[in-house]
N, C-alpha and C. Protein backbone atom coordinates (compact mmCIF):
# COMPACT_ATOMS: atom_id res chain seq x y z
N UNK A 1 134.82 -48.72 -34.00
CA UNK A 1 134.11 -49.81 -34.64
C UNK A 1 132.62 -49.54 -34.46
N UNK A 2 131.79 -49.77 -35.79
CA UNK A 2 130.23 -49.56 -35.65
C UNK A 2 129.81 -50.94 -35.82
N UNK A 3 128.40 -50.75 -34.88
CA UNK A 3 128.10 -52.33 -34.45
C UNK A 3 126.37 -51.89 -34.92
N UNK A 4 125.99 -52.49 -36.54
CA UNK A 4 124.59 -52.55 -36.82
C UNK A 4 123.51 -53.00 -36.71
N UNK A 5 122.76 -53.99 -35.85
CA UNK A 5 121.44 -54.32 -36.09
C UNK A 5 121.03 -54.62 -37.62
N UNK A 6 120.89 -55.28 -38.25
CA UNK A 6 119.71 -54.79 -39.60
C UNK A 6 118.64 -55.81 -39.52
N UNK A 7 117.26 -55.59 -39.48
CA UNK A 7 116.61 -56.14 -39.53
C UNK A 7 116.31 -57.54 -38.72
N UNK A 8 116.82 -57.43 -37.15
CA UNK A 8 117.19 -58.43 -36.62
C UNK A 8 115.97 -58.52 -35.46
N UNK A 9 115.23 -59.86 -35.50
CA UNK A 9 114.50 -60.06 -34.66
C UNK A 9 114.81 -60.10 -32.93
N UNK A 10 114.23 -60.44 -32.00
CA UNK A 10 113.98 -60.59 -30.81
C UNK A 10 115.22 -61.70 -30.03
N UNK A 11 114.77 -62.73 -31.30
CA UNK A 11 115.41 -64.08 -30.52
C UNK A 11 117.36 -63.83 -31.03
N UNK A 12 117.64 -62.92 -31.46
CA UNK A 12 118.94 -62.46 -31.68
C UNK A 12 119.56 -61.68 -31.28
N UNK A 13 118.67 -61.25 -30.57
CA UNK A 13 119.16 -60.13 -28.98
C UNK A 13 120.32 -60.39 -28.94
N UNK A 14 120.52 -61.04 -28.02
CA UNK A 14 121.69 -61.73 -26.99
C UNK A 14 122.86 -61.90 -27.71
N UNK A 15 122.73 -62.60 -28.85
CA UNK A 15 123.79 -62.54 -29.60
C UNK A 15 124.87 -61.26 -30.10
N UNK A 16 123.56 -60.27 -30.49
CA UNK A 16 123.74 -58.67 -30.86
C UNK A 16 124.61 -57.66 -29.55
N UNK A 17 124.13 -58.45 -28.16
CA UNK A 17 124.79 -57.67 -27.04
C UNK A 17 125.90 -58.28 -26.97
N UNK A 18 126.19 -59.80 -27.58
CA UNK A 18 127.94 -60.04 -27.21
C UNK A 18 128.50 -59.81 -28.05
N UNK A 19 127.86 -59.04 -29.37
CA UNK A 19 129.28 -58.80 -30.15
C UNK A 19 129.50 -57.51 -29.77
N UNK A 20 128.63 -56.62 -29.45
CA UNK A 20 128.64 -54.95 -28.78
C UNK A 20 129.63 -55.54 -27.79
N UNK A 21 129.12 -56.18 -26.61
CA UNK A 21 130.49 -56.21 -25.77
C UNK A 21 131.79 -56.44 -26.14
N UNK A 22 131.91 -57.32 -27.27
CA UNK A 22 133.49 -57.93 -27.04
C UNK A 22 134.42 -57.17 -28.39
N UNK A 23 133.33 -56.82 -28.84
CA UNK A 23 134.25 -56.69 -30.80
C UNK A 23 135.62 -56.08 -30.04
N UNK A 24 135.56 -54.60 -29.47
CA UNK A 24 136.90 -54.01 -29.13
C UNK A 24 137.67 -55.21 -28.65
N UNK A 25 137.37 -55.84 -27.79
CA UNK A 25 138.60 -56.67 -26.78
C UNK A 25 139.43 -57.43 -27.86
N UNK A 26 138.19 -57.93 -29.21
CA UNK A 26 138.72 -58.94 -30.15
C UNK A 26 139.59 -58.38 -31.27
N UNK A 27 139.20 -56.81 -31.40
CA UNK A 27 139.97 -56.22 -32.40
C UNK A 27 141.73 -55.98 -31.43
N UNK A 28 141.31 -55.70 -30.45
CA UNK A 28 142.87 -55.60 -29.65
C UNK A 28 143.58 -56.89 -29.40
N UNK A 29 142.85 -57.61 -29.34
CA UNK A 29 143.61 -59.48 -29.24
C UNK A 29 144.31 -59.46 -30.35
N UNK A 30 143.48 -59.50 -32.01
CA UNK A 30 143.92 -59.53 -33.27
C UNK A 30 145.05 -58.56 -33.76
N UNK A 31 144.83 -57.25 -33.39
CA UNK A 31 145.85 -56.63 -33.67
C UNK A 31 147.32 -56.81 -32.98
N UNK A 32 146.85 -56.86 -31.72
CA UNK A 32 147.96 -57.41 -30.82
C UNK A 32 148.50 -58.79 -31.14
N UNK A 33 148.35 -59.14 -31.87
CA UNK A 33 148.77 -60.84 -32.35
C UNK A 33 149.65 -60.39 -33.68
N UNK A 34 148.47 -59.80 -34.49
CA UNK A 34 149.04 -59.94 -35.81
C UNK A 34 150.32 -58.81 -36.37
N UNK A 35 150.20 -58.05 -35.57
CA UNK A 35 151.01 -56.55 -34.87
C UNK A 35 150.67 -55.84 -36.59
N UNK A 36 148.84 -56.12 -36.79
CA UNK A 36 148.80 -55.20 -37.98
C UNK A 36 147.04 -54.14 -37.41
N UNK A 37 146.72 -53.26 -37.75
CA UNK A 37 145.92 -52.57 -37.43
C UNK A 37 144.71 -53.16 -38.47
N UNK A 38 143.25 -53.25 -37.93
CA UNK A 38 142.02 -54.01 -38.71
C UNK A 38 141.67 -52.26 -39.35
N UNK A 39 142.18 -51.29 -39.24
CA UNK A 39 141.45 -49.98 -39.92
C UNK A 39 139.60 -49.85 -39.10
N UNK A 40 138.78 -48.96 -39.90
CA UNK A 40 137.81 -48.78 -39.64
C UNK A 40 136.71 -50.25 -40.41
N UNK A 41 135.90 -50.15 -39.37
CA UNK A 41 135.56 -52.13 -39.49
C UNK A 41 134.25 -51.44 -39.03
N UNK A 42 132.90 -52.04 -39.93
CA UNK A 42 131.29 -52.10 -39.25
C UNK A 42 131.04 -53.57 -39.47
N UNK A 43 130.07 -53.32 -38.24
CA UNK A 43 129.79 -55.00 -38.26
C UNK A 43 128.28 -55.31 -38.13
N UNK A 44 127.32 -55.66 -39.05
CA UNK A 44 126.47 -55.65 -39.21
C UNK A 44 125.95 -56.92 -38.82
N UNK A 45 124.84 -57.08 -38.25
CA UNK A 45 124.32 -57.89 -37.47
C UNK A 45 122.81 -58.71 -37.56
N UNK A 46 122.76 -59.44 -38.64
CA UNK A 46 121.31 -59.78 -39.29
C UNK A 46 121.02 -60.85 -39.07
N UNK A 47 119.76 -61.58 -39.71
CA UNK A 47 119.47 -62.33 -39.69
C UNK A 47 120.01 -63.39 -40.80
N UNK A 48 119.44 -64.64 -41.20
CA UNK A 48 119.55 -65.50 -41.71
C UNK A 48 118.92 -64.88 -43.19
N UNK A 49 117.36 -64.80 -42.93
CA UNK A 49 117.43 -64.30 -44.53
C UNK A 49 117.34 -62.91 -44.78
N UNK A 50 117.96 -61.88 -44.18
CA UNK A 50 118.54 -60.90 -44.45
C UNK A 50 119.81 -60.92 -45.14
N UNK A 51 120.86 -61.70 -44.31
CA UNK A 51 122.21 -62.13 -44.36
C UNK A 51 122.55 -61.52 -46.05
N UNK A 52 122.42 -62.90 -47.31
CA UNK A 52 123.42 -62.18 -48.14
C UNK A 52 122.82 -61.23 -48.79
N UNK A 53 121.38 -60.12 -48.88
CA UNK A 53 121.18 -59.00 -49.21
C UNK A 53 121.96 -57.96 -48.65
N UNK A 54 122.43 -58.12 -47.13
CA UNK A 54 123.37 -57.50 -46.46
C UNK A 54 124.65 -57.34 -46.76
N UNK A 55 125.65 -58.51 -48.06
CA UNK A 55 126.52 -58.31 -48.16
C UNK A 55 126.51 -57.78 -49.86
N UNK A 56 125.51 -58.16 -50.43
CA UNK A 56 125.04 -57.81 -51.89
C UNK A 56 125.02 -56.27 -51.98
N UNK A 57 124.12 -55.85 -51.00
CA UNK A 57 123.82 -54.36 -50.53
C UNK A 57 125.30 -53.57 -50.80
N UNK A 58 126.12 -54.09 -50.07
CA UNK A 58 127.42 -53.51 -49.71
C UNK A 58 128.45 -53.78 -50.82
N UNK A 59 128.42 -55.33 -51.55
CA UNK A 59 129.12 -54.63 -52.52
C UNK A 59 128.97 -53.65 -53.31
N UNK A 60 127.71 -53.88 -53.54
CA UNK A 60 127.13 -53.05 -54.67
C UNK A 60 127.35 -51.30 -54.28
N UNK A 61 127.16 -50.95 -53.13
CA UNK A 61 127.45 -49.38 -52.70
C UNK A 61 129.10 -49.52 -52.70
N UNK A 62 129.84 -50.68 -52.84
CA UNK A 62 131.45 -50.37 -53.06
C UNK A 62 131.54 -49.87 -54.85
N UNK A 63 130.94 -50.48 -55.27
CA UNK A 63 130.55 -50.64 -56.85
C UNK A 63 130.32 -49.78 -57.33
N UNK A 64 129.30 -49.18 -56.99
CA UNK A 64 128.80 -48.03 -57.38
C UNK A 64 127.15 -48.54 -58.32
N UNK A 65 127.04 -49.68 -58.25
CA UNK A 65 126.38 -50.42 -58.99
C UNK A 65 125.26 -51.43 -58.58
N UNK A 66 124.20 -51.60 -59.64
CA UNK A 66 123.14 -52.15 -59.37
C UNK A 66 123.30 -53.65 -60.00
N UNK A 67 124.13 -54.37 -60.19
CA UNK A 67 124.67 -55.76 -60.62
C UNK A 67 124.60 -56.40 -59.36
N UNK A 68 123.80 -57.76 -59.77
CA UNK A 68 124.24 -58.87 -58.73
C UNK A 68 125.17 -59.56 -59.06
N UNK A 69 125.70 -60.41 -58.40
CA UNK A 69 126.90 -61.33 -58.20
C UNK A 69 126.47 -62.47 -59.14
N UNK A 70 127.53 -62.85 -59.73
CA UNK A 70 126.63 -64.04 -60.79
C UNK A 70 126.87 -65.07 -59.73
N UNK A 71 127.33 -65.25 -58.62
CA UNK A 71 127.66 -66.38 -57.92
C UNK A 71 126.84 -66.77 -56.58
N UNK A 72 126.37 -67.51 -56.12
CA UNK A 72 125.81 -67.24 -54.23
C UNK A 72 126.66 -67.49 -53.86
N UNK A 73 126.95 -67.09 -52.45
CA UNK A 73 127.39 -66.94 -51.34
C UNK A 73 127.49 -68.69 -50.62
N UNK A 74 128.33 -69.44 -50.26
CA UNK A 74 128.12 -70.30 -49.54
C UNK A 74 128.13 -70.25 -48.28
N UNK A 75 127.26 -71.05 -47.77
CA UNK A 75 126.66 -71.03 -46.33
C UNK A 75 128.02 -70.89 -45.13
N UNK A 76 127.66 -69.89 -44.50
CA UNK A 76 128.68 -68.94 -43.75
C UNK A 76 128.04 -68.46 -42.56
N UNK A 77 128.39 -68.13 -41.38
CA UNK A 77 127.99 -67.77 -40.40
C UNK A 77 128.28 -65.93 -40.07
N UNK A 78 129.63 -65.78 -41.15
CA UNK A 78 129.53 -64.41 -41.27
C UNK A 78 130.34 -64.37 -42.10
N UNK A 79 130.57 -62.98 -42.87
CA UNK A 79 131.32 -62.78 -44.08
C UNK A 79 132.11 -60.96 -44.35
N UNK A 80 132.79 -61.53 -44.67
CA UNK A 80 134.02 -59.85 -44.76
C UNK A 80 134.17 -59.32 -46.00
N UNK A 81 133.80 -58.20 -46.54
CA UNK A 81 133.98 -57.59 -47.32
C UNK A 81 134.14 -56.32 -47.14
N UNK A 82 134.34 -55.53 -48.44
CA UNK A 82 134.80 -54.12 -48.33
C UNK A 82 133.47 -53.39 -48.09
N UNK A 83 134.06 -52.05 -47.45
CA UNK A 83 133.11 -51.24 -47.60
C UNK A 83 133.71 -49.73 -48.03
N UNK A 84 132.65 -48.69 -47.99
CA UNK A 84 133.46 -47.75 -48.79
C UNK A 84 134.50 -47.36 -47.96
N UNK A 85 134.70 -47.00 -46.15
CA UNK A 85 135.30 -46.58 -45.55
C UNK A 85 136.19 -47.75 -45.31
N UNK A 86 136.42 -48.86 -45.37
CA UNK A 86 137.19 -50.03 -44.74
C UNK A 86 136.71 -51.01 -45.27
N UNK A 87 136.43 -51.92 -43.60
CA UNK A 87 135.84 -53.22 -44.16
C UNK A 87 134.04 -53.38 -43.39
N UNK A 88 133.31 -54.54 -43.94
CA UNK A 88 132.39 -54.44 -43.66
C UNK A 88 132.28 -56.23 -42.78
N UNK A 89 131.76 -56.64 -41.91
CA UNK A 89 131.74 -57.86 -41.55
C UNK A 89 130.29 -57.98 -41.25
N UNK A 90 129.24 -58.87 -41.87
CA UNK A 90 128.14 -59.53 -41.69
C UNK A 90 127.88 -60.47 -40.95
N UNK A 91 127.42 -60.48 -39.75
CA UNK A 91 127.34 -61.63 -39.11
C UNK A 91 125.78 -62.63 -38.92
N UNK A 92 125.67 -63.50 -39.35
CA UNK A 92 124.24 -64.12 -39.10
C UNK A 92 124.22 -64.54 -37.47
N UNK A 93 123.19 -63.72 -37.05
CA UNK A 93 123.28 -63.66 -35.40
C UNK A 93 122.19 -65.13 -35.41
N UNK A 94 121.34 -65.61 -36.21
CA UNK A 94 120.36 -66.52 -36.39
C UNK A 94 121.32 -68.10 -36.52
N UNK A 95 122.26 -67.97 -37.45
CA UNK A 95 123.36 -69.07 -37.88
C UNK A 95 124.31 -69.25 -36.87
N UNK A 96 124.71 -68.32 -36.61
CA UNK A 96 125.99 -67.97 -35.84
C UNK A 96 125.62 -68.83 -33.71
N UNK A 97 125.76 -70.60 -33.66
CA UNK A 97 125.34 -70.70 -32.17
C UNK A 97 126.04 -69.39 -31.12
N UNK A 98 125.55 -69.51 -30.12
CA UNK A 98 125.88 -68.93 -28.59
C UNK A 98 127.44 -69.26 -29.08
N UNK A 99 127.50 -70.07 -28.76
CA UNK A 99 128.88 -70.49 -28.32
C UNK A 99 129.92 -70.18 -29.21
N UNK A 100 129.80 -69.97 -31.02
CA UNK A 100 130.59 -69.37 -31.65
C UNK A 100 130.04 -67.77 -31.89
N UNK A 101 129.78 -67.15 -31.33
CA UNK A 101 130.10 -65.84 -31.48
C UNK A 101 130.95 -65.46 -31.50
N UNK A 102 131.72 -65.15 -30.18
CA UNK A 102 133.13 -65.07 -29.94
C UNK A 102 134.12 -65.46 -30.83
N UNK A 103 134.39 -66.72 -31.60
CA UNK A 103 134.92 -67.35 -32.30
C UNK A 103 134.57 -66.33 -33.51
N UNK A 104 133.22 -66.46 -33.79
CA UNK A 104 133.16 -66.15 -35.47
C UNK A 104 133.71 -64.16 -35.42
N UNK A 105 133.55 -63.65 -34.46
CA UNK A 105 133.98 -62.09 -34.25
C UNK A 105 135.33 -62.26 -34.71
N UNK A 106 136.38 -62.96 -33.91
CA UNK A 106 137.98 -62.84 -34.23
C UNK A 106 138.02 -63.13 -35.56
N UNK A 107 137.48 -64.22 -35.90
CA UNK A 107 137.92 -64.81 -37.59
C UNK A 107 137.73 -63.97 -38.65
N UNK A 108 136.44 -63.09 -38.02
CA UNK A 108 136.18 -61.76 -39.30
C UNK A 108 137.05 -60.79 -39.17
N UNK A 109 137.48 -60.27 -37.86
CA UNK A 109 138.33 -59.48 -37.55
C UNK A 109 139.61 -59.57 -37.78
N UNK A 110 140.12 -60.82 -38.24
CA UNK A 110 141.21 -61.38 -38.71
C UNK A 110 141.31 -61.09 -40.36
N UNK A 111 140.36 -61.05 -40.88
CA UNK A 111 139.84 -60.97 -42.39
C UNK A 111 140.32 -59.79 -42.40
N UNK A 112 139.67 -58.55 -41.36
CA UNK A 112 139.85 -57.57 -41.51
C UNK A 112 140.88 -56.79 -41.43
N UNK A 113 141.99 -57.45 -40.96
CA UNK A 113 143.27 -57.03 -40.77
C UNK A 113 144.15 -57.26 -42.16
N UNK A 114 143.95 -58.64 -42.71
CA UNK A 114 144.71 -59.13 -43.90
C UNK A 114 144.04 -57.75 -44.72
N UNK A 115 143.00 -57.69 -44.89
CA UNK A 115 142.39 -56.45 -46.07
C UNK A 115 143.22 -55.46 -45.86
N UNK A 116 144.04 -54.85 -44.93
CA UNK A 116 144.92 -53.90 -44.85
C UNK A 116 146.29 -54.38 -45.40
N UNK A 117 146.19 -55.65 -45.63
CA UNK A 117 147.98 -55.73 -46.17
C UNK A 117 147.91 -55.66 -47.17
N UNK A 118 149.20 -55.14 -47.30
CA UNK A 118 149.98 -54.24 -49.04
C UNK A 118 148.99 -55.25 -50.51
N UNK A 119 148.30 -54.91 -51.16
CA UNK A 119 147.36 -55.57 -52.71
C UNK A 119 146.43 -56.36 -52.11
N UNK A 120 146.16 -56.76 -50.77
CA UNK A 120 145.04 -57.43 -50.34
C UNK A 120 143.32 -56.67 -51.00
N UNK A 121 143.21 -55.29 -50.52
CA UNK A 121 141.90 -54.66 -50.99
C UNK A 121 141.77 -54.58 -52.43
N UNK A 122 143.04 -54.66 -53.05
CA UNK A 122 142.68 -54.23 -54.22
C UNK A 122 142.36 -56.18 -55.02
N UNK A 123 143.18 -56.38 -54.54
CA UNK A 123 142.58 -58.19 -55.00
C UNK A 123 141.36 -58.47 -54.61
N UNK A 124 140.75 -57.75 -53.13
CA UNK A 124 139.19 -58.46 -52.78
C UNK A 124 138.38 -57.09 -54.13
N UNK A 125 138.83 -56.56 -53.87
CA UNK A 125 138.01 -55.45 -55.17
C UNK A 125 137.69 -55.99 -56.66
N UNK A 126 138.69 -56.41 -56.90
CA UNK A 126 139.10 -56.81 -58.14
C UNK A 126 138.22 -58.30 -57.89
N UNK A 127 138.05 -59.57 -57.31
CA UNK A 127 137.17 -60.48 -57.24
C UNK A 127 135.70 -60.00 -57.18
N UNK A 128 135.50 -58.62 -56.60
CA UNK A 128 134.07 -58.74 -56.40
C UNK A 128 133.58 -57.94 -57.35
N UNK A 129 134.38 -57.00 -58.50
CA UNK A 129 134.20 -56.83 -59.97
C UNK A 129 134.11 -57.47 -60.53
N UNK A 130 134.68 -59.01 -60.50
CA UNK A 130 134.50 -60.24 -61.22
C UNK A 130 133.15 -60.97 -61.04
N UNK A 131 132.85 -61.11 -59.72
CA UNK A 131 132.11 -61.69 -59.63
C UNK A 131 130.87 -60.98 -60.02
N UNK A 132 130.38 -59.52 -60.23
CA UNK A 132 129.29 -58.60 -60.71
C UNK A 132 129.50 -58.67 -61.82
N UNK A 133 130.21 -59.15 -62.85
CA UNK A 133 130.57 -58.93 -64.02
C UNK A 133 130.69 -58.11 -64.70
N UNK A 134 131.39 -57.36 -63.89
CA UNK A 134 131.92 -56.06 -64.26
C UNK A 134 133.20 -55.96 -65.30
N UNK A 135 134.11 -56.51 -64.50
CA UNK A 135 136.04 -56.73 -65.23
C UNK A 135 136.34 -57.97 -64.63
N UNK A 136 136.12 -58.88 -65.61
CA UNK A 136 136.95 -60.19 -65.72
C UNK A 136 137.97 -60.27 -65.37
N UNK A 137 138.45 -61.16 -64.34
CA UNK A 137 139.64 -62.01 -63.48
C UNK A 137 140.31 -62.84 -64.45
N UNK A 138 141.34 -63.11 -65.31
CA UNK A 138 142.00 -64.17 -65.92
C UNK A 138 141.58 -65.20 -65.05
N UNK A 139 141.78 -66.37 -65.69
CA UNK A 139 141.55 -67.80 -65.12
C UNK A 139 143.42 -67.91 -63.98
N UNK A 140 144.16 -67.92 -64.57
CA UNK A 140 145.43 -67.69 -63.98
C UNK A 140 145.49 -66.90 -63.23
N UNK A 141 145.18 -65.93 -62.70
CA UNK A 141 145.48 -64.74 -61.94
C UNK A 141 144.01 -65.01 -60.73
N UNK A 142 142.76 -65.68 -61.04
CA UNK A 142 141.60 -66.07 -60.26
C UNK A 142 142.58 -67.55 -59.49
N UNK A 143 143.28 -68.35 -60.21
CA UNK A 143 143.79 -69.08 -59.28
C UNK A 143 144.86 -68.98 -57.97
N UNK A 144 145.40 -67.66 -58.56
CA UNK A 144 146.77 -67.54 -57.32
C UNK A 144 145.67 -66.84 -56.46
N UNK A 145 144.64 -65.67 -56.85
CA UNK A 145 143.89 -65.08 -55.81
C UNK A 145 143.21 -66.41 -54.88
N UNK A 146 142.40 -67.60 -55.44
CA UNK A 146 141.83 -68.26 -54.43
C UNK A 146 142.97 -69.24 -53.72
N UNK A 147 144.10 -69.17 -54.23
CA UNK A 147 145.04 -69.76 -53.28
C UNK A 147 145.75 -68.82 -52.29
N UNK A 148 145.72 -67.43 -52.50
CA UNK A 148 145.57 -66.57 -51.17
C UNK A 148 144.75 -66.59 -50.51
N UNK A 149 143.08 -66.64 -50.94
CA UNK A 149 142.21 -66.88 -49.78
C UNK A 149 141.95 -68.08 -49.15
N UNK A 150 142.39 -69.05 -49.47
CA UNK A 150 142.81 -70.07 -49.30
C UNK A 150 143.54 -70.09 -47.58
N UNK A 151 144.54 -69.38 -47.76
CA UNK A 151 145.96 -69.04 -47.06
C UNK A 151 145.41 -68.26 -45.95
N UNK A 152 144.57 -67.34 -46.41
CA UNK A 152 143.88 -66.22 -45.32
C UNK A 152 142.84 -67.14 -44.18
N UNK A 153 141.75 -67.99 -45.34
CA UNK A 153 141.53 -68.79 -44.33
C UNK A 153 141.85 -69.71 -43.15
N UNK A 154 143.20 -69.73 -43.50
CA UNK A 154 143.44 -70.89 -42.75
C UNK A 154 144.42 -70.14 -41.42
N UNK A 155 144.94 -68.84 -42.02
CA UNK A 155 145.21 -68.19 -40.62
C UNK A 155 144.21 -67.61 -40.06
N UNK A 156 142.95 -67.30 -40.51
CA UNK A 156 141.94 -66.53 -39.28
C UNK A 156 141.35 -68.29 -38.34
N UNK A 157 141.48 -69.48 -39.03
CA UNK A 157 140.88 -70.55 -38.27
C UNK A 157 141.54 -70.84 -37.32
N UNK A 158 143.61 -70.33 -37.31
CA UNK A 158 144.52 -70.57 -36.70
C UNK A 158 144.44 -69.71 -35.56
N UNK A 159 143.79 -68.43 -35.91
CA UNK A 159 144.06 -67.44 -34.77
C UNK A 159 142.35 -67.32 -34.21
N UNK A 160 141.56 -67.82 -34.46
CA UNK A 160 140.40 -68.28 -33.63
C UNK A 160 140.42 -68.63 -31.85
N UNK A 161 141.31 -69.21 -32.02
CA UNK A 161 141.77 -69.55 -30.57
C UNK A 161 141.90 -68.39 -29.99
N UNK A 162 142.03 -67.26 -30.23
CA UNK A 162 142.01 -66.15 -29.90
C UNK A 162 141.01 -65.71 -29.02
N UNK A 163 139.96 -65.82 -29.10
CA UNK A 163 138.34 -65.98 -28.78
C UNK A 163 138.44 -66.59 -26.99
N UNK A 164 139.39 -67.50 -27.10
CA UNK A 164 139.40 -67.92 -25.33
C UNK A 164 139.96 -66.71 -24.02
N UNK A 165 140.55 -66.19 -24.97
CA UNK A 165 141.45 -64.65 -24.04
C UNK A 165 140.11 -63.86 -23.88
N UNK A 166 138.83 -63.84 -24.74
CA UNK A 166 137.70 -62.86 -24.58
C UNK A 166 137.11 -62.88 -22.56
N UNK A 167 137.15 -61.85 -21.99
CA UNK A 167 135.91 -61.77 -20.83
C UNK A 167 134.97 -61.32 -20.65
């Protein structure tokens, strides 16, 4: 697992050293739970208004492309997407309190595990072509996808608790 810095001030230190410490312990909690492997995972570590250039950046090098997202991003403390080797997880070390670090690490890392199950990457692929307006999502086929992420969300909030096993 690679653990990035981008553009991250002083007062986000601290934050930046507990995800260096714990990500492994949290990727072995998660995998060990979900009995599925998170693959190769970077976790980039920014600020507030760095944040969604950080995940824009990255689709766009999945893309191949200089298109923005016709959509923003809603306010998130961190966010999972692809990257070319795996997955990519953004964390706002500025957003993100002390106290949910820990928390917000498993929940991405949880993201990052579902992205390995069987049509998961190719569905987050296929949304974030949609959303660049690249290749249009049917309206029918955009609804069963946000009722999977839907579904995804609500098991990484379930396995959050996860975060208390961290030392």
């Amino acid at each position: 697992m690679q653990i990035t810095p981008y553009k991250l001030g002083s007062q986000c230190r601290p934050s930046l050293a507990r995800i260096e410490r714990i990500a492994d312990q949290a990727a072995r909690l998660v995998q060990a739970k979900l009995r599925e492997q998170i693959g190769h995972v970077e976790i980039v570590v920014t600020d507030t208004q760095n944040y969604a250039d950080s995940i824009l950046a990255a689709e766009q090098r999945v893309l191949g492309t200089c298109t923005r997202s016709r959509y923003d991003l809603p306010p998130s403390l961190a966010h999972t997407t692809l990257s070319q080797t795996g997955t990519l997880i953004v964390i706002d070390a500025q957003a993100t309190p002390d106290d949910e670090v820990d928390v917000t690490v498993v929940h991405e890392l949880v993201h990052a595990a579902q992205f390995g199950r069987p049509g998961v990457r190719d569905a987050v692929l296929a949304g974030i072509r949609n959303n660049h307006g690249i290749k249009k999502v049917g309206w029918l086929k955009a609804q069963l996808e946000n009722h999977k992420i839907a579904t995804h969300e609500r098991e990484a909030a379930r396995l959050e608790s996860l975060a208390r096993k961290i030392r």
